[in-house]
Protein backbone atom coordinates (compact mmCIF):
# COMPACT_ATOMS: atom_id res chain seq x y z
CA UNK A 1 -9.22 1.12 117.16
CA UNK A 2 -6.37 -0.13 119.41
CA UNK A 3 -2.58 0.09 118.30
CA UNK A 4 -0.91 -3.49 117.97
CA UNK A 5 2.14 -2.68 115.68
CA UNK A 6 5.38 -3.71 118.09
CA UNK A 7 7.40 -0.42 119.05
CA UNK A 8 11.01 0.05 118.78
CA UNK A 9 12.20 -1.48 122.10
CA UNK A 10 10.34 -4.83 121.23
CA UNK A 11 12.19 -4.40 117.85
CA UNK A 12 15.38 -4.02 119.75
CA UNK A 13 14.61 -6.97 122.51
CA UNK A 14 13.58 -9.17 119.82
CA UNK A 15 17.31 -8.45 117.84
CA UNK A 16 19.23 -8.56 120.78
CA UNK A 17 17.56 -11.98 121.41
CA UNK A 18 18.68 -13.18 118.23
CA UNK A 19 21.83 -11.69 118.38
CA UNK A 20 23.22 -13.52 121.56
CA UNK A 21 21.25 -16.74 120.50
CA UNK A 22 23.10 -16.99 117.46
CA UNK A 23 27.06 -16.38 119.40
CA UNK A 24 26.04 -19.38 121.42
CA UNK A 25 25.17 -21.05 118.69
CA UNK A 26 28.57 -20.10 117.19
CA UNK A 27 30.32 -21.10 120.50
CA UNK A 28 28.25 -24.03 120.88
CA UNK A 29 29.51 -25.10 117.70
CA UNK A 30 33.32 -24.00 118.52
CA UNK A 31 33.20 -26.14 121.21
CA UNK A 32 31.60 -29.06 119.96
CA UNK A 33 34.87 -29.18 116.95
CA UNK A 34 37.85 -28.38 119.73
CA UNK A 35 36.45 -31.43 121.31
CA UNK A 36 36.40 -33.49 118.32
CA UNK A 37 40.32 -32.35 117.66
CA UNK A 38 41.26 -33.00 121.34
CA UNK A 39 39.88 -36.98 120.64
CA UNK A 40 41.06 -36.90 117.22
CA UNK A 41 44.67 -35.83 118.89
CA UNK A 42 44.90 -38.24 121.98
CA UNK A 43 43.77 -41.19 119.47
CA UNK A 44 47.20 -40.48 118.28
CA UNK A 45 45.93 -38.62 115.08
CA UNK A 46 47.91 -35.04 115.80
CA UNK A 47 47.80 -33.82 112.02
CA UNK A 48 44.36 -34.36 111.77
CA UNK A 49 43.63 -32.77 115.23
CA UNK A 50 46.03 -29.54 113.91
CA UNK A 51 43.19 -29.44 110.93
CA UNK A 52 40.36 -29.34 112.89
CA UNK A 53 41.49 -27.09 115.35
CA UNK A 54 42.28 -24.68 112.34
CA UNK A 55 38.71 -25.31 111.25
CA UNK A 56 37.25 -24.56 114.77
CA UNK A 57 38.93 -21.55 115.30
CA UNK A 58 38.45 -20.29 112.10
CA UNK A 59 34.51 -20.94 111.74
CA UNK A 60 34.57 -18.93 115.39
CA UNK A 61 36.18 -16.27 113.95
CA UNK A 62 33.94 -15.40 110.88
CA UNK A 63 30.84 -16.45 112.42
CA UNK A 64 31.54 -14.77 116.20
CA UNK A 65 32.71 -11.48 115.11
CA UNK A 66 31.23 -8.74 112.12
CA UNK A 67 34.44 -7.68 111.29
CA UNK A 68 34.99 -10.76 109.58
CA UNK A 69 31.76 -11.13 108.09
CA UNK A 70 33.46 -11.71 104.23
CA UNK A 71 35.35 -14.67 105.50
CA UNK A 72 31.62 -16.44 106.06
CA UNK A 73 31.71 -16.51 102.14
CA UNK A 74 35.00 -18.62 102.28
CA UNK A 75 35.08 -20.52 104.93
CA UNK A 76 33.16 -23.57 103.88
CA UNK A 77 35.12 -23.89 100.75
CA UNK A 78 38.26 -23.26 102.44
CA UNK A 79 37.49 -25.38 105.33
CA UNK A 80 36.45 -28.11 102.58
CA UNK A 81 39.82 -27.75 100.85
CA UNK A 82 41.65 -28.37 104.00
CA UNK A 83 40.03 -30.98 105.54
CA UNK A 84 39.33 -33.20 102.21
CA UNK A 85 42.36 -31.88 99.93
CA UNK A 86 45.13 -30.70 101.84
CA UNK A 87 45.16 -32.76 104.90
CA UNK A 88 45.14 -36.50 102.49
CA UNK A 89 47.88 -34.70 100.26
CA UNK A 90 50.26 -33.95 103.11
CA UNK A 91 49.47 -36.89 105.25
CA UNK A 92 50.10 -39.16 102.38
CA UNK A 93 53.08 -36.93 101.79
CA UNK A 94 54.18 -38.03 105.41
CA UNK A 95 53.67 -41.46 105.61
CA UNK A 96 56.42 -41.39 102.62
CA UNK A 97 58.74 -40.74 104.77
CA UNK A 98 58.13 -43.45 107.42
CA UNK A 99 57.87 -46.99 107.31
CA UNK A 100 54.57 -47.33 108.47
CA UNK A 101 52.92 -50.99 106.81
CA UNK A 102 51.31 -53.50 107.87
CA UNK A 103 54.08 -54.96 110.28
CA UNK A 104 54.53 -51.29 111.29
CA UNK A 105 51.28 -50.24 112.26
CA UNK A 106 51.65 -49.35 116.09
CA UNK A 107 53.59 -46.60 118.26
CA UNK A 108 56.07 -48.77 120.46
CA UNK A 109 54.08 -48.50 123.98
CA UNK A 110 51.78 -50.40 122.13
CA UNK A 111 54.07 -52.98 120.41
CA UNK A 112 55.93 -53.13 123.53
CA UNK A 113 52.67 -54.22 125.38
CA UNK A 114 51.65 -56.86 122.32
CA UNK A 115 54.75 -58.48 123.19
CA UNK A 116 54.78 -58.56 126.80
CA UNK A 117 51.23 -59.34 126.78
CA UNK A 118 52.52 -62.74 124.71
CA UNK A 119 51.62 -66.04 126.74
CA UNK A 120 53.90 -69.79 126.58
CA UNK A 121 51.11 -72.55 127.03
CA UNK A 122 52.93 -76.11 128.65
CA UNK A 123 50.50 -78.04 126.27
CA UNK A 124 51.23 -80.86 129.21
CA UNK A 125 49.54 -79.05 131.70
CA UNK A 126 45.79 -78.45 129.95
CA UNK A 127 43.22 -79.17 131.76
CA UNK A 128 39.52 -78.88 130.88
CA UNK A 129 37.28 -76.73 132.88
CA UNK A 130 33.86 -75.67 133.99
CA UNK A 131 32.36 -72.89 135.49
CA UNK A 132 30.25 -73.65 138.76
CA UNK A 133 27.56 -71.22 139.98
CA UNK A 134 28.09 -70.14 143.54
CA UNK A 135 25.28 -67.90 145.23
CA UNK A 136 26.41 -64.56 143.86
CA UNK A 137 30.11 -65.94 143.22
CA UNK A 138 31.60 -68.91 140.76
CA UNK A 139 34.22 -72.04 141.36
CA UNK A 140 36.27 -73.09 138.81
CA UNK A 141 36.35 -77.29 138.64
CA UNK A 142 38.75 -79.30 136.61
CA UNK A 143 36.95 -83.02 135.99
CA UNK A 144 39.43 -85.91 136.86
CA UNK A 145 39.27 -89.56 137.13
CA UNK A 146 38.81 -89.49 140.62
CA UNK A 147 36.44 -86.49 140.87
CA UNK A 148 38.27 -83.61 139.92
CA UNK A 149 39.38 -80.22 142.10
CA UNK A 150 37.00 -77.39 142.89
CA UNK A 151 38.60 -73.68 143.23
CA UNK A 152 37.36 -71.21 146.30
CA UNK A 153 34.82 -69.25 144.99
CA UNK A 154 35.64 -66.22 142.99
CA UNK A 155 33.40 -62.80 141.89
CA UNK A 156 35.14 -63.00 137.64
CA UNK A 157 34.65 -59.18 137.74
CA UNK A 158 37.99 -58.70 136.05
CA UNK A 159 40.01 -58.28 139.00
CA UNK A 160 42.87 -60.60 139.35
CA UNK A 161 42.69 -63.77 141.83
CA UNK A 162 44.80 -66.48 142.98
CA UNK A 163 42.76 -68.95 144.14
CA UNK A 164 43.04 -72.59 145.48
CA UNK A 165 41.70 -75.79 144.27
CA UNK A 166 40.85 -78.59 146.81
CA UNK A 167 40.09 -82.55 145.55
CA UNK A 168 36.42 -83.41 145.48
CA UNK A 169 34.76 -86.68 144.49
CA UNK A 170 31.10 -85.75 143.21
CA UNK A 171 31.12 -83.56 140.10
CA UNK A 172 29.91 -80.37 141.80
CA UNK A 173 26.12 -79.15 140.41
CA UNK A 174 25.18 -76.07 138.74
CA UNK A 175 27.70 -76.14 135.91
CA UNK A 176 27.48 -73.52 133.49
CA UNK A 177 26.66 -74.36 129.80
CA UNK A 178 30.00 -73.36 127.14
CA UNK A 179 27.80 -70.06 126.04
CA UNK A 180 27.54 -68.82 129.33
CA UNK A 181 31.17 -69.68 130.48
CA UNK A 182 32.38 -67.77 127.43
CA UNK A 183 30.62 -64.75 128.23
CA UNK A 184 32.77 -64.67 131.99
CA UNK A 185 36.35 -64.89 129.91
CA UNK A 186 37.28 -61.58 131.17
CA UNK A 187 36.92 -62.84 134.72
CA UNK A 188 38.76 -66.11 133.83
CA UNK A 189 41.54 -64.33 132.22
CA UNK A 190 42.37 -62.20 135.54
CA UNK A 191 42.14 -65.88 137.49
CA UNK A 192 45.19 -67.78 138.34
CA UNK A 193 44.00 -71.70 140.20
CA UNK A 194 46.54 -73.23 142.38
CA UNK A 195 46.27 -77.28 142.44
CA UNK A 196 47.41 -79.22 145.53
CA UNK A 197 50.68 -80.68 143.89
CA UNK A 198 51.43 -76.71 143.62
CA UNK A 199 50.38 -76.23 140.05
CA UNK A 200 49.56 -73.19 138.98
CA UNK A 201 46.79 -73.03 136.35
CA UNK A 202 45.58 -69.68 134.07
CA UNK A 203 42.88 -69.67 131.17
CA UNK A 204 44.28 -71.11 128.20
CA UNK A 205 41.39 -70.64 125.71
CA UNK A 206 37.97 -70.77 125.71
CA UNK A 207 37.75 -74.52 127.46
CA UNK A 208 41.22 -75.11 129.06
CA UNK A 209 43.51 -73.77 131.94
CA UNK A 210 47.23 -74.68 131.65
CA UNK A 211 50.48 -73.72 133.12
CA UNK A 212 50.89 -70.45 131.37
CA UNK A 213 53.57 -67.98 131.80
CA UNK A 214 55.12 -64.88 129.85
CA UNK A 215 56.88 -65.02 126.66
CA UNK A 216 58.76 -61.79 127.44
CA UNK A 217 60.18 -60.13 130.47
CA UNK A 218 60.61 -55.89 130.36
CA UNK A 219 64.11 -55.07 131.46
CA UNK A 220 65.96 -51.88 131.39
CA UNK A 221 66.84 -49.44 128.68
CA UNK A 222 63.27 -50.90 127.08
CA UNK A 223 65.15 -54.47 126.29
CA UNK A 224 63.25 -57.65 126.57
CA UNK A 225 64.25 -60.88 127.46
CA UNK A 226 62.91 -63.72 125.79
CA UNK A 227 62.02 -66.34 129.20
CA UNK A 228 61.86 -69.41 126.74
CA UNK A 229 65.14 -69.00 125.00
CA UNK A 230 66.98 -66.51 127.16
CA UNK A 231 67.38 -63.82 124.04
CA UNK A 232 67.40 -60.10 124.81
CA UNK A 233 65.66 -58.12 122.24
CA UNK A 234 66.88 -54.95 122.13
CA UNK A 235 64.35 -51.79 120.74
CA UNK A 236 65.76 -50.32 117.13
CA UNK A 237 64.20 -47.21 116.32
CA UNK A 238 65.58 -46.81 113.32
CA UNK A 239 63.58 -49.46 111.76
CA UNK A 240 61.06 -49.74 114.30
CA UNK A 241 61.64 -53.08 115.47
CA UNK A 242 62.67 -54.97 118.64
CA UNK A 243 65.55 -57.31 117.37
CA UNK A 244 67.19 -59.97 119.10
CA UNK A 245 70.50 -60.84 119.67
CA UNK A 246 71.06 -62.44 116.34
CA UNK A 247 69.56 -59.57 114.20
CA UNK A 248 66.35 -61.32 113.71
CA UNK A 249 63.64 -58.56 113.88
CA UNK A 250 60.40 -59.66 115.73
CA UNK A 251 57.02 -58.15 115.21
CA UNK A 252 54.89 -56.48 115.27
CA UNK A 253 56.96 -53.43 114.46
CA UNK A 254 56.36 -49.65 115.47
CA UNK A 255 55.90 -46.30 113.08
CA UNK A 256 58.90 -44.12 112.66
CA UNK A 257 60.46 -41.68 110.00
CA UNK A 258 63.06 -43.17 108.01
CA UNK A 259 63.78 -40.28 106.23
CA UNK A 260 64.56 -40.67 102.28
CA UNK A 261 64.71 -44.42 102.55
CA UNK A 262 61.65 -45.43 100.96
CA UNK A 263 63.02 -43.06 97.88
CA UNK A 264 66.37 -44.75 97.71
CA UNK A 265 64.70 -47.95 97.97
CA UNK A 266 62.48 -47.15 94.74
CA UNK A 267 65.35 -45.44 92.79
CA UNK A 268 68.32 -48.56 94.18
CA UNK A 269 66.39 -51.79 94.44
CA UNK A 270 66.15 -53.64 90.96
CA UNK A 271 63.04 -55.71 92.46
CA UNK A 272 61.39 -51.69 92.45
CA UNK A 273 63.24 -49.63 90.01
CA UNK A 274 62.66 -52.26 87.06
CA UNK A 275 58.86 -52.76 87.05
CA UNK A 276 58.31 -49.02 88.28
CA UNK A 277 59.99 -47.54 85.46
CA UNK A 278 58.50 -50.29 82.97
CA UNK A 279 55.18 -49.03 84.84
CA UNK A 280 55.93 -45.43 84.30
CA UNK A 281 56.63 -45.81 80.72
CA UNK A 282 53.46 -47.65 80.01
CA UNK A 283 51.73 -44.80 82.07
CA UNK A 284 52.60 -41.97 79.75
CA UNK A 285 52.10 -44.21 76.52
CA UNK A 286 48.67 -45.49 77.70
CA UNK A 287 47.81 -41.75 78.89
CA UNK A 288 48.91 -40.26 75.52
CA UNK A 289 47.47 -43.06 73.55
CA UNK A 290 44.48 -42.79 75.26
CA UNK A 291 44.09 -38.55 74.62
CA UNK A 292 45.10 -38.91 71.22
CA UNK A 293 42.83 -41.62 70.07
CA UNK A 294 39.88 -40.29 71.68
CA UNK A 295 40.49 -37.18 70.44
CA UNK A 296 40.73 -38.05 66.58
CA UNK A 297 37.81 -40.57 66.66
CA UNK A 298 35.38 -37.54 68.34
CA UNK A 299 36.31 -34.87 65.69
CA UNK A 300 36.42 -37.44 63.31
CA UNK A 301 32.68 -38.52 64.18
CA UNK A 302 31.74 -34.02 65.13
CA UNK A 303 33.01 -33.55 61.55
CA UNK A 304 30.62 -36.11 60.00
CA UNK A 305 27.72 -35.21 62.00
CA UNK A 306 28.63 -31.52 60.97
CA UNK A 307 27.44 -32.28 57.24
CA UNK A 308 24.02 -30.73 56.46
CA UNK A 309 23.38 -32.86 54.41
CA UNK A 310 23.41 -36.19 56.73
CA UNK A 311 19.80 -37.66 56.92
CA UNK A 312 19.00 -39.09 60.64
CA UNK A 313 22.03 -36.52 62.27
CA UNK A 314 20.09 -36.28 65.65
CA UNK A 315 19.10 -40.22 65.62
CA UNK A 316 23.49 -40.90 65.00
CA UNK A 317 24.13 -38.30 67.73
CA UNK A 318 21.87 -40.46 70.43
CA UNK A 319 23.46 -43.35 69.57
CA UNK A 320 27.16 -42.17 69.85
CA UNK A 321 26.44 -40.18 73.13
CA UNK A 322 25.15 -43.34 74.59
CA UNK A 323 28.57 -44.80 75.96
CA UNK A 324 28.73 -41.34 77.51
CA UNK A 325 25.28 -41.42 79.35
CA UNK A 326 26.39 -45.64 80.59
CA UNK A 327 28.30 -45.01 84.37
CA UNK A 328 31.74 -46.19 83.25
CA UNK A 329 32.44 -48.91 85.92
CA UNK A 330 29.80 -50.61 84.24
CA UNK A 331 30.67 -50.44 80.34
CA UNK A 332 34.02 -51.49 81.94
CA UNK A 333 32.32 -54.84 83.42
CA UNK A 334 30.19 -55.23 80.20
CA UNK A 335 33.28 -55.42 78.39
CA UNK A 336 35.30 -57.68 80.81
CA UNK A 337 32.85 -60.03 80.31
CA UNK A 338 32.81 -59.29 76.46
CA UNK A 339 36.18 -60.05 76.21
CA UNK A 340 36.36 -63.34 78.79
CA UNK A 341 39.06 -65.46 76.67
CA UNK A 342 36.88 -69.06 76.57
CA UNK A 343 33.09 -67.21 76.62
CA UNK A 344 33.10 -64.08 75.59
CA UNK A 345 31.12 -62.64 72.28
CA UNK A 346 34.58 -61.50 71.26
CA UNK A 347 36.48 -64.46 71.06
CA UNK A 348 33.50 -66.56 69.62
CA UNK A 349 33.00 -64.16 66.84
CA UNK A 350 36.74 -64.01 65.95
CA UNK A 351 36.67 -67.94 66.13
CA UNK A 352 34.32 -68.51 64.34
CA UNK A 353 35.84 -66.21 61.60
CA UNK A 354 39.14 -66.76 61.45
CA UNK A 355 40.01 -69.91 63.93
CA UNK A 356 41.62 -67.73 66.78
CA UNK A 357 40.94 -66.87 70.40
CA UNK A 358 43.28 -64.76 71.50
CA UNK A 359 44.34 -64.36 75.51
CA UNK A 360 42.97 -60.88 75.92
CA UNK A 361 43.96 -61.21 79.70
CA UNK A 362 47.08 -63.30 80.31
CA UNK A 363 49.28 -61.73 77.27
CA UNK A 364 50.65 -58.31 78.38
CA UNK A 365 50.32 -56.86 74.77
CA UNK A 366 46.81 -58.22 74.00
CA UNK A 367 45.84 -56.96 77.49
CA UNK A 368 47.31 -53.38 76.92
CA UNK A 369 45.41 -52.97 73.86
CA UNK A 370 42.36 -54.31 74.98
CA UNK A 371 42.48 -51.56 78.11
CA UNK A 372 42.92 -48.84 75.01
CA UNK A 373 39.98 -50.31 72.73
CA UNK A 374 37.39 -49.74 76.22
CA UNK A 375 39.22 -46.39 77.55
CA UNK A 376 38.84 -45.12 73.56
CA UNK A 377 35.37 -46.43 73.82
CA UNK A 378 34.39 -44.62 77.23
CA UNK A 379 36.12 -41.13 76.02
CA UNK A 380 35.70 -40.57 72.42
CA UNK A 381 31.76 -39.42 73.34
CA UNK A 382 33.47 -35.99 75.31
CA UNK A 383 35.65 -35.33 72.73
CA UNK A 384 32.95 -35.77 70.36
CA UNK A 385 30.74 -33.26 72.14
CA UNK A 386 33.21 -30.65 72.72
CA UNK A 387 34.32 -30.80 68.74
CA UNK A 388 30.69 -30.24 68.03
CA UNK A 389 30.61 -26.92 69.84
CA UNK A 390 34.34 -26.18 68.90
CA UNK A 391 33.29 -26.64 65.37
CA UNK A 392 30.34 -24.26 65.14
CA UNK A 393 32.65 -21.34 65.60
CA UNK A 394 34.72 -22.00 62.84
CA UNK A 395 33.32 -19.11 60.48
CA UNK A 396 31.67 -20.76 57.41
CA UNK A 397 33.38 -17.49 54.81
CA UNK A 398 36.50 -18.91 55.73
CA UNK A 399 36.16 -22.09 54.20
CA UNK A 400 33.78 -21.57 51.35
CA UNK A 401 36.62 -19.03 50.93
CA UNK A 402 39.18 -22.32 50.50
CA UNK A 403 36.86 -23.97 48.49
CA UNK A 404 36.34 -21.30 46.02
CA UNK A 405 40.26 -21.13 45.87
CA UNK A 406 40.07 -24.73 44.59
CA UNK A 407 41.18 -26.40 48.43
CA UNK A 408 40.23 -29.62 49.03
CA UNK A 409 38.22 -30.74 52.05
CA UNK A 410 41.18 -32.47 53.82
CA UNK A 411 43.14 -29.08 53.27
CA UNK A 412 40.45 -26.73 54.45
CA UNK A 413 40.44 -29.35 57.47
CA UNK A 414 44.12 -28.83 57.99
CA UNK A 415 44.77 -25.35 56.99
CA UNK A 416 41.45 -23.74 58.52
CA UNK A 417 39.15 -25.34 60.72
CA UNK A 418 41.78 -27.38 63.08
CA UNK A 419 44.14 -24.40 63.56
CA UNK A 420 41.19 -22.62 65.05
CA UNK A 421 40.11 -25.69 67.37
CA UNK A 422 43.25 -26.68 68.81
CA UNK A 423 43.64 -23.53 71.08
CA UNK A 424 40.64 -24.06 73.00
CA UNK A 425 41.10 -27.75 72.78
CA UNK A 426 44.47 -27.99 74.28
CA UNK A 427 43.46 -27.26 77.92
CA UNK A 428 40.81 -30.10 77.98
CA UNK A 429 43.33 -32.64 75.98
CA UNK A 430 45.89 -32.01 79.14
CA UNK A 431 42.84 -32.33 81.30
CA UNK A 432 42.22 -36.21 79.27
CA UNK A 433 45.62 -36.49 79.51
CA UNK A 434 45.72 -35.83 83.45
CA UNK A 435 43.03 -37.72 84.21
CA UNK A 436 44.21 -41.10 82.27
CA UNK A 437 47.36 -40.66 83.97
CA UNK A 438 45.69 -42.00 87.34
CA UNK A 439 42.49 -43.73 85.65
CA UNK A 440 42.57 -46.57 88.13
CA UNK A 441 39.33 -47.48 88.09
CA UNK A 442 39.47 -49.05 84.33
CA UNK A 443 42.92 -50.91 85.53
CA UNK A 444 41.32 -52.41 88.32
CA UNK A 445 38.10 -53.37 87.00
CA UNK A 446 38.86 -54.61 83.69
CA UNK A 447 42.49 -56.35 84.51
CA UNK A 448 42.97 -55.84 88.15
CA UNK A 449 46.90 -54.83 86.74
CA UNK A 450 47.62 -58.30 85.44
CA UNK A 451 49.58 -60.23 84.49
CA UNK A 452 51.94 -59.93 86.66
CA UNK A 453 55.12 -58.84 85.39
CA UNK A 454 57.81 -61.97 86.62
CA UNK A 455 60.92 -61.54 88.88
CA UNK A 456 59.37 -58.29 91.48
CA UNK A 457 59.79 -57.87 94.90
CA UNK A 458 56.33 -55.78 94.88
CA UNK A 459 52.75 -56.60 93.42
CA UNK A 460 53.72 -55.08 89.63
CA UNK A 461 51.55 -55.95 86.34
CA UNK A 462 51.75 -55.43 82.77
CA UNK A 463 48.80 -53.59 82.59
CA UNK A 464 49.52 -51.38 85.97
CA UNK A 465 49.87 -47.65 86.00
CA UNK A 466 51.69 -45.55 88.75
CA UNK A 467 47.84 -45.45 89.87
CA UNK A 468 47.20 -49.06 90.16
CA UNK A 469 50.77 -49.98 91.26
CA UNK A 470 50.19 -47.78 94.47
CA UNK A 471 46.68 -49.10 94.72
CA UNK A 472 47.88 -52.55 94.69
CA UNK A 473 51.14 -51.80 97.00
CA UNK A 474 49.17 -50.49 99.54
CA UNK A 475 45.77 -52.45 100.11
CA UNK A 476 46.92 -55.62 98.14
CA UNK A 477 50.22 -56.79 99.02
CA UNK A 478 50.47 -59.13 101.70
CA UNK A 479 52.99 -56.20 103.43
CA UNK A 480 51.04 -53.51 102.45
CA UNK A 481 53.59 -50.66 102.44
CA UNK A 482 52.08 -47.62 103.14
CA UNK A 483 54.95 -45.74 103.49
CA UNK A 484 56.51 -46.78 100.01
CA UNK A 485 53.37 -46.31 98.43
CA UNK A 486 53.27 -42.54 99.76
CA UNK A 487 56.62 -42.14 98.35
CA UNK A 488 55.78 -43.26 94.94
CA UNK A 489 52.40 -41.61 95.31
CA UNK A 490 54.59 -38.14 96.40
CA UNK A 491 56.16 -38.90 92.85
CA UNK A 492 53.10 -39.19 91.06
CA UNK A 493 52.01 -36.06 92.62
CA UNK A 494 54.89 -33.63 91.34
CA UNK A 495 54.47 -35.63 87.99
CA UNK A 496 50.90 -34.53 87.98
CA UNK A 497 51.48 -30.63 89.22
CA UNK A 498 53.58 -30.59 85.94
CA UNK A 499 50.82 -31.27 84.06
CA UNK A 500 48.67 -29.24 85.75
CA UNK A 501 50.74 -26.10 85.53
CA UNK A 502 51.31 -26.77 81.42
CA UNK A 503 47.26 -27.14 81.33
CA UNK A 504 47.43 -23.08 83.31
CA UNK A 505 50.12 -22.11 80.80
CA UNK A 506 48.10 -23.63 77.91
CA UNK A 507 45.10 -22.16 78.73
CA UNK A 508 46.40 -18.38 79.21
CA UNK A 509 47.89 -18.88 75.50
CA UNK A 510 44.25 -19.93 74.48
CA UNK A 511 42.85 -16.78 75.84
CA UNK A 512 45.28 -14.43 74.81
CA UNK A 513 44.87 -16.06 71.04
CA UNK A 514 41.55 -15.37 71.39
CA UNK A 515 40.23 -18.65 71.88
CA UNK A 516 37.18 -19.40 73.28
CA UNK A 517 37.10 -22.16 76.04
């Protein structure tokens, strides 16, 4: 009986295949993310392009060589923080330190270009026009009472043309239809038509040619003359802006750093410093309101459900879990709607009561509470759940111990079973409290900020946090400053590594009490 078990140089051949498959594989892969950082960087992306160079050359080195075969265990995760976590944070960091916004958006070649690609139309001089199909060429004819002129015939590849135009009588055939015209605009663009009285004609729009010329003229030292008015506008880099010889600034506007500026500006300028510290205040009370209510109300309702005694228990636990099982963006739009000031159930129940409707949405204090009554609603369930398990290892000797003693149940509450549920607890309540501290999402569904808080230079509301401020700053405002909005969000950010550090320092108390999180 013949022998087919491989021997132990197929074995080998077989490995070594694998082996050298799997570094090009590796290098394959190397390559294919330096690439992707060399496009990132030359789209004018560099920090980015630093991060994923980082990433390539570290996935080559713990995938390409054995020594570093424990770094294969890290690398996603690390590559995941740095990409997703790190990069945003610092970039956003950055951009705190510029004045990059919507007027600011470009690097100057390209502002530079935007304005010296700027045209002056003599609205005298438009003339309608048609394209005329020429063998494998076009003519450009402007109609006229007494015919109209026909240019020499043209390729409209892109390339630029001066071209004549000679009087004709007939109105030439083979006109193009306005779709097809429109498709050649490129070609028109690059086409300048000179009329016999020495006009000089260039595409105007989609259906006329006029006398066009350009706005700006490049001079040295990167100036710009104006050709209209004669003003020289002079590049300021401190504020990224060409400006003119009156100090008018003219956009668009280029990206530079400005160094603290934005932070003065937050910490000097009344139109900032008012609403952001009226803002800030409302921040911590709504955050601390919000932990401390939804605390309460879950042990509150674990401490009920705790009694033996309680017919239904599982039936009440379904039913107060169920807010918790609802996604919260829409409980949030459940109760915007329930709380719509001329048709919501709210208002017609409490009219029909007691006569009153009250403006939920356009009075700041009304609105403020109204935010706390849904965030309570949406966070008392995790509370409620945690004090459950919390509560089952409060030892039962203890506080029939109490009772025996004559202690009341309040007192046993007090004196016993909270003392041993606040160590554990304290972590997750500066958690709560970390998380409503940027809870945008129930600001912007349920109020969208509002109303507005009167005399600001910035989109600020009554109901805003530092969250939804930024939020609103940034993709909202009519300016949309980035860059101030990554200094305020650079301030948010040290705020919240407080908090974060006293939830560490909490937590390693917990444990060394003995607490069991």
């Amino acid at each position: 009986m013949a022998d087919h078990s491989p021997d132990a140089g197929d074995v080998q051949s077989v490995g070594n295949g694998l082996f050298w498959l799997g570094k090009a594989v590796v290098g394959l892969i190397t390559l294919g993310l330096l690439y992707i950082a060399w496009l990132v960087y030359v789209t004018g992306q560099p920090l980015f392009g630093m991060c994923l160079l980082i990433t390539a050359l570290g996935f080559f080195m713990a995938y390409g060589f054995r020594r570093y075969y424990y770094a294969r265990f890290i690398f996603p995760g690390a590559a995941a923080v740095l990409l997703f976590i790190a990069f945003p944070v610092i970039y956003t960091i950055y951009l705190g330190f510029t004045n990059y916004s919507s007027f600011n958006l470009l690097t100057f070649e390209r502002a530079q270009n935007v304005l010296l690609s700027s045209r002056i139309v003599d609205e005298d001089t438009k003339r309608p026009f048609a394209v005329v199909r020429d063998a494998d060429s076009y003519r450009i004819y402007f109609p006229d009472d007494s015919g109209g002129f026909l240019s020499d015939p043209v390729v409209l590849d892109g390339s630029e043309a001066n071209l004549s135009a000679d009087p004709v009588s007939d109105e030439p055939a083979n006109q193009l239809d306005r779709r097809e015209a429109v498709q050649l605009r490129t070609g028109l663009q690059a086409v300048s038509v000179t009329l016999p009285d020495g006009a000089i004609l260039r595409s105007a729009g989609l259906r006329e040619f006029a006398n066009v010329t350009d706005e700006y003229t490049l001079l040295d030292n990167d100036q710009l003359r104006n050709n209209l008015t004669g003003a020289i506008l002079t590049a300021d880099h401190s504020q990224g802006f060409y400006v003119s010889d009156t100090g008018e600034t003219v956009p668009p506007g280029w990206r530079v750093n400005i160094g603290f500026a934005n932070f003065e500006r937050i910490f000097t300028s009344a139109g900032i410093r008012a609403p952001m510290v009226e803002i800030f205040i409302w921040t911590i009370v709504f955050a601390v309101s919000s932990v401390v209510a939804t605390f309460g109300l879950g042990l509150l309702l674990a401490t009920i459900l705790q009694w033996e005694h309680m017919r239904f228990r599982a039936l009440y636990r379904i039913l107060l879990i169920l807010p918790y099982a609802v996604p919260g963006f829409i409980s949030i739009l459940v109760f915007r709607g329930l709380f719509n000031q001329n048709f919501g159930e709210i208002n017609l129940i409490l009219d029909a009561l007691f006569g009153i409707r009250p403006a939920w949405f356009t009075d700041a204090t009304l609105a403020r509470t109204m935010i706390l009554i849904v965030n309570v609603w949406l966070g008392y369930p995790y509370m409620m759940l945690l004090a459950m398990g919390f509560l089952q290892s409060v030892p039962q000797e203890q506080k029939k111990a109490a009772i025996l003693e004559g202690a009341g149940p309040f007192r046993v509450f007090f004196t016993i079973t909270l003392p041993q549920i606040l160590p554990p607890f304290l972590p997750l309540l500066l958690s709560s409290f970390a998380f409503n501290f940027n809870n945008i999402v129930l600001i912007l569904l349920l109020t969208g900020g509002g109303p507005d808080i009167p005399r600001t230079i910035i989109p600020a509301g009554e109901t805003d946090i530092l969250g939804s401020f930024t939020y609103r700053m940034s993709f909202q405002d009519s300016g949309q400053q980035f860059g101030l909005a990554g200094a305020i969000t650079l301030i948010i950010f040290l705020i919240v590594t407080c908090i974060a550090y006293a939830n560490f320092v909490a937590m390693r108390k917990a444990v060394n009490k003995g607490g069991n999180i």
